[in-house]
N, C-alpha and C. Protein backbone atom coordinates (compact mmCIF):
# COMPACT_ATOMS: atom_id res chain seq x y z
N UNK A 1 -1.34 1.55 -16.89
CA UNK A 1 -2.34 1.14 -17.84
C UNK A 1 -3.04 -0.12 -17.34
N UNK A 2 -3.98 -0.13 -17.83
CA UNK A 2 -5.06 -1.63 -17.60
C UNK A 2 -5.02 -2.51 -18.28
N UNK A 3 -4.88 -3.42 -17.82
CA UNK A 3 -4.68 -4.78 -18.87
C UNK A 3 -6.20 -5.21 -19.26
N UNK A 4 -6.54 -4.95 -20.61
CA UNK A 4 -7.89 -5.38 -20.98
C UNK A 4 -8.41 -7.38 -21.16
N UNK A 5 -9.09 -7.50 -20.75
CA UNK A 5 -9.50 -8.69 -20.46
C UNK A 5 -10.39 -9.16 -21.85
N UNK A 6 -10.01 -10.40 -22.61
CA UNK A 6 -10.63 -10.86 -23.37
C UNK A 6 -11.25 -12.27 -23.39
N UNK A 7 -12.45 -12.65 -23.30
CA UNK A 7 -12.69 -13.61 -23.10
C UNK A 7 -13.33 -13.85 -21.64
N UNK A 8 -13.80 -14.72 -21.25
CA UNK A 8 -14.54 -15.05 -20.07
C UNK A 8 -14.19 -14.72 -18.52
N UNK A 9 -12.70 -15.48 -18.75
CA UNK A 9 -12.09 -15.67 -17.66
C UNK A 9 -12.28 -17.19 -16.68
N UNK A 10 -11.62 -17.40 -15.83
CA UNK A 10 -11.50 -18.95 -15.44
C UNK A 10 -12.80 -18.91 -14.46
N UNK A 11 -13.36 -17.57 -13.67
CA UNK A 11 -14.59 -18.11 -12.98
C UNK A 11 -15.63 -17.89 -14.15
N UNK A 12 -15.57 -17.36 -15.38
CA UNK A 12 -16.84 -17.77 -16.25
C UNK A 12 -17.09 -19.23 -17.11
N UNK A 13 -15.63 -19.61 -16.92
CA UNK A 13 -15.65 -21.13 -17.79
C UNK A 13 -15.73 -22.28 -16.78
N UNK A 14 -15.52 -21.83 -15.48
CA UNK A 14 -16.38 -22.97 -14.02
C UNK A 14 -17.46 -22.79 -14.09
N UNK A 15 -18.37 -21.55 -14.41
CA UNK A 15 -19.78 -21.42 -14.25
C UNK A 15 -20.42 -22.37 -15.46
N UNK A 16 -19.66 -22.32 -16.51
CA UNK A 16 -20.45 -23.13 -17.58
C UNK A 16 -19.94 -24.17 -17.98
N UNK A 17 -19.06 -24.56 -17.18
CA UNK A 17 -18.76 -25.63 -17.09
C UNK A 17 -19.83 -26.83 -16.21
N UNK A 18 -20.15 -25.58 -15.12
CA UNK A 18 -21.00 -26.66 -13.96
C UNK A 18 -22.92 -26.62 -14.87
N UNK A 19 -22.86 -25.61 -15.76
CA UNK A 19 -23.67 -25.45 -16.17
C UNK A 19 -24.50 -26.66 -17.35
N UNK A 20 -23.21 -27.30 -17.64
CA UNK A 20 -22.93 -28.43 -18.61
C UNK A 20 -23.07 -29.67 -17.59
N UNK A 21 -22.98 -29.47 -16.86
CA UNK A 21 -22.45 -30.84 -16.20
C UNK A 21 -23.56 -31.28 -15.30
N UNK A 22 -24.65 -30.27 -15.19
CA UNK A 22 -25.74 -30.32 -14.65
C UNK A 22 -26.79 -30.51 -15.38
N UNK A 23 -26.85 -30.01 -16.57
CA UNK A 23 -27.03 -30.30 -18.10
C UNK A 23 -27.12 -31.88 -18.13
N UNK A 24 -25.53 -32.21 -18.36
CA UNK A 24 -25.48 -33.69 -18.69
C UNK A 24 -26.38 -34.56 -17.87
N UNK A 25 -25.96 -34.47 -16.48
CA UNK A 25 -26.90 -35.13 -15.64
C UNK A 25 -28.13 -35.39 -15.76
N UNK A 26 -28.87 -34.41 -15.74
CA UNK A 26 -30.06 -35.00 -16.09
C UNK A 26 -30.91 -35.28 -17.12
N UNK A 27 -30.04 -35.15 -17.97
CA UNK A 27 -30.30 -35.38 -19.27
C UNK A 27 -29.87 -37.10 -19.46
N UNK A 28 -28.56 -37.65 -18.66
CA UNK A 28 -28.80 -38.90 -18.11
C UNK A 28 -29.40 -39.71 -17.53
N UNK A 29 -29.75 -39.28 -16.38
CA UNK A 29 -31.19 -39.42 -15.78
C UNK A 29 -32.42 -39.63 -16.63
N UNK A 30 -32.69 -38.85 -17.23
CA UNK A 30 -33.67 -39.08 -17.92
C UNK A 30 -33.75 -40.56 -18.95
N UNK A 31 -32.46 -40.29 -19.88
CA UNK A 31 -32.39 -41.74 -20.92
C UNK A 31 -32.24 -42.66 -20.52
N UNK A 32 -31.62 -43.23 -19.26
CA UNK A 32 -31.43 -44.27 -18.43
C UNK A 32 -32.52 -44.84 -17.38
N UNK A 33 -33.18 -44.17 -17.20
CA UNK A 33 -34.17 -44.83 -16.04
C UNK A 33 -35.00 -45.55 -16.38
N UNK A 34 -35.23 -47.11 -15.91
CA UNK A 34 -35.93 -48.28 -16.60
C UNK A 34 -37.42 -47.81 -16.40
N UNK A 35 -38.49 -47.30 -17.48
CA UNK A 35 -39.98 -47.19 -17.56
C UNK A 35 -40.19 -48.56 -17.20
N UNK A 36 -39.86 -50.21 -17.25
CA UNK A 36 -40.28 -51.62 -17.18
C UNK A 36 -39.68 -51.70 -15.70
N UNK A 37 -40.24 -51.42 -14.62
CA UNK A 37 -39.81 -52.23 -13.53
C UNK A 37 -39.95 -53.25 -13.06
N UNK A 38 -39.07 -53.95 -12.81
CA UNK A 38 -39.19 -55.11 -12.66
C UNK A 38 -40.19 -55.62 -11.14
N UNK A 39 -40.08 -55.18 -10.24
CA UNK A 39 -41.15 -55.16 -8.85
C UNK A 39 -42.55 -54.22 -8.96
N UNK A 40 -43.10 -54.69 -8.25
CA UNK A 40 -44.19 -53.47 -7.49
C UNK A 40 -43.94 -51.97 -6.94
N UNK A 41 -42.34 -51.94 -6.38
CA UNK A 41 -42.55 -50.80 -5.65
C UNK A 41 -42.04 -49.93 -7.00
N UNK A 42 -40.91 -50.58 -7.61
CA UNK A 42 -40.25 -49.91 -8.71
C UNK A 42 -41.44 -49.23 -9.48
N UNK A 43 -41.99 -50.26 -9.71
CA UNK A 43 -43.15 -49.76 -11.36
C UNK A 43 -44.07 -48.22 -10.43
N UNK A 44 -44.26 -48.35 -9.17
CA UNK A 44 -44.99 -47.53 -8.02
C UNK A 44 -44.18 -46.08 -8.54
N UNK A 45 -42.94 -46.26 -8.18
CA UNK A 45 -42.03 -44.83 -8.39
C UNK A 45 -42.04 -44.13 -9.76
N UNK A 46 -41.69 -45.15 -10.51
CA UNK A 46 -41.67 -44.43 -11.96
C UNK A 46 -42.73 -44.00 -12.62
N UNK A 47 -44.67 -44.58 -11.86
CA UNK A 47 -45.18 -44.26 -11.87
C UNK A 47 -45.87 -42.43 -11.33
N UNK A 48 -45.08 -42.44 -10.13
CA UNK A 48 -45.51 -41.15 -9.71
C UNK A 48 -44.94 -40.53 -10.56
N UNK A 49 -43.50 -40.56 -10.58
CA UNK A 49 -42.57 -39.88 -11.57
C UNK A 49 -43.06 -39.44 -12.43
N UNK A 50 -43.74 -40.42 -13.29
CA UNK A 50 -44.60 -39.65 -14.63
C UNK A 50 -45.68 -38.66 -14.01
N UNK A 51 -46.55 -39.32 -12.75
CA UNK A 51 -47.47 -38.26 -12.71
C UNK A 51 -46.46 -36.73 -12.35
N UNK A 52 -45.55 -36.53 -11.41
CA UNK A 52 -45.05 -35.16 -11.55
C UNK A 52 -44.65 -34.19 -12.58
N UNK A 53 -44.18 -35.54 -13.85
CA UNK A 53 -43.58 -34.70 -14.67
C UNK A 53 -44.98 -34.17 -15.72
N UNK A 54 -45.69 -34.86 -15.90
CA UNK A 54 -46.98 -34.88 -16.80
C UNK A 54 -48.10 -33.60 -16.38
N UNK A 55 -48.62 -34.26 -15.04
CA UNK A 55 -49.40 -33.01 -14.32
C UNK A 55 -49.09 -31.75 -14.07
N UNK A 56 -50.05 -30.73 -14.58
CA UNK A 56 -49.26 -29.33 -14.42
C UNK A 56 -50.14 -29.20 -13.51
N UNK A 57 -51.83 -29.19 -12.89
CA UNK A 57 -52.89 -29.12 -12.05
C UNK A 57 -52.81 -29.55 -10.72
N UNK A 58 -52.97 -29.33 -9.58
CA UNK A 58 -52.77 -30.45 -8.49
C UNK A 58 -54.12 -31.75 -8.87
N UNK A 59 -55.14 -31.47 -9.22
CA UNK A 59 -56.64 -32.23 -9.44
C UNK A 59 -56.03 -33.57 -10.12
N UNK A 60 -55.64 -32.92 -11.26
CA UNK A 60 -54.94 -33.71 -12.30
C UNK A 60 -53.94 -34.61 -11.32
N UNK A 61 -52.92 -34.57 -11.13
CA UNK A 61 -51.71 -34.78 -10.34
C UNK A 61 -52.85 -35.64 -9.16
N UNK A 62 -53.07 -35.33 -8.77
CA UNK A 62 -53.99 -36.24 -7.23
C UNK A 62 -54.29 -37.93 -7.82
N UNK A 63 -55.43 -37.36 -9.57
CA UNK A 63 -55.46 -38.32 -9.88
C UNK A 63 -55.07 -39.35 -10.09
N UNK A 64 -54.07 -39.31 -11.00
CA UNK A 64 -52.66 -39.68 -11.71
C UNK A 64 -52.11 -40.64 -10.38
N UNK A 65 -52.04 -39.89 -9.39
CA UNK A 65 -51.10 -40.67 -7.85
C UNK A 65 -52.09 -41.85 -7.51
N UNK A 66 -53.46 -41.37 -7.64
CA UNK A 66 -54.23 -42.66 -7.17
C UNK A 66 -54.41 -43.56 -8.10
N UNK A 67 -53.86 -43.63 -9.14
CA UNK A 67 -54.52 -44.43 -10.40
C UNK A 67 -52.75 -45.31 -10.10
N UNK A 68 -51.81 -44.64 -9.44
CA UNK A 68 -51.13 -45.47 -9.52
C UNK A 68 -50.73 -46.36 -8.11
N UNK A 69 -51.52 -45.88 -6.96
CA UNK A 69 -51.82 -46.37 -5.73
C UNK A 69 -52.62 -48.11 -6.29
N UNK A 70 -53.58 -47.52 -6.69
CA UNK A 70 -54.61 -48.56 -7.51
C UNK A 70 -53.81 -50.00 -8.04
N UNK A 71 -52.78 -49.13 -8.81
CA UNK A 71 -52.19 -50.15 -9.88
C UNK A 71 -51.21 -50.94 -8.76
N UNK A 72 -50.42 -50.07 -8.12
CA UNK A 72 -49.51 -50.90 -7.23
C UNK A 72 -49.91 -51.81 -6.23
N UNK A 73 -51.43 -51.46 -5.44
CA UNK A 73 -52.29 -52.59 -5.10
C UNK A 73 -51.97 -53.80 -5.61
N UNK A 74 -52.63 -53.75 -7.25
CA UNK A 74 -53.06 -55.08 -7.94
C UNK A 74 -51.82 -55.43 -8.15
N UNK A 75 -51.07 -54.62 -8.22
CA UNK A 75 -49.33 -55.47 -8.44
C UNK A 75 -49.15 -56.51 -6.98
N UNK A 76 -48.87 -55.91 -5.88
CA UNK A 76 -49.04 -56.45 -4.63
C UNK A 76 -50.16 -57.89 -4.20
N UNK A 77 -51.19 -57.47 -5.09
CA UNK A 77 -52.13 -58.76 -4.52
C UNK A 77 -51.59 -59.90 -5.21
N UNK A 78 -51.96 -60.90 -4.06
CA UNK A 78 -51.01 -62.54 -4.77
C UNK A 78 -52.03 -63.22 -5.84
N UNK A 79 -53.17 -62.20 -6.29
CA UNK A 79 -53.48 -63.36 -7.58
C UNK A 79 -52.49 -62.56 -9.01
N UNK A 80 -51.89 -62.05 -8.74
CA UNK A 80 -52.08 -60.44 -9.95
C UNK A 80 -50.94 -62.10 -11.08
């Protein structure tokens, strides 16, 4: 006779386990990452960052990168 199987089993509760845990991550990532950077290059990154996550267009997205090229300039220049 066959032993009937109930429930997932131990490789379906690793799969959603990693499924969770990949989950968590960036769902950490997300609530934790300082929008106020404290430097030029910082405020530069979290800037693109937004443009990737924001822009669905490349046009759009191009923009967005130069508006923050722009900004990180005036961060950089020594009157700012």
């Amino acid at each position: 006779m066959r032993k009937r199987q109930s429930g997932m089993g131990w490789l379906g509760v690793l799969i959603v386990l990693g499924i969770f845990a990949g989950g968590g991550y960036y769902a950490y990532q997300a609530f934790t990452q300082s929008e106020n950077a404290a430097d030029c290059a910082g405020a530069q990154n979290a800037c693109m960052r937004n443009c990737r996550r924001t822009s669905t267009e490349a046009a759009a997205a191009q923009v967005c990168q130069q508006e923050c090229q722009r900004a990180a300039e005036d961060c950089a220049s020594p009157g700012r």
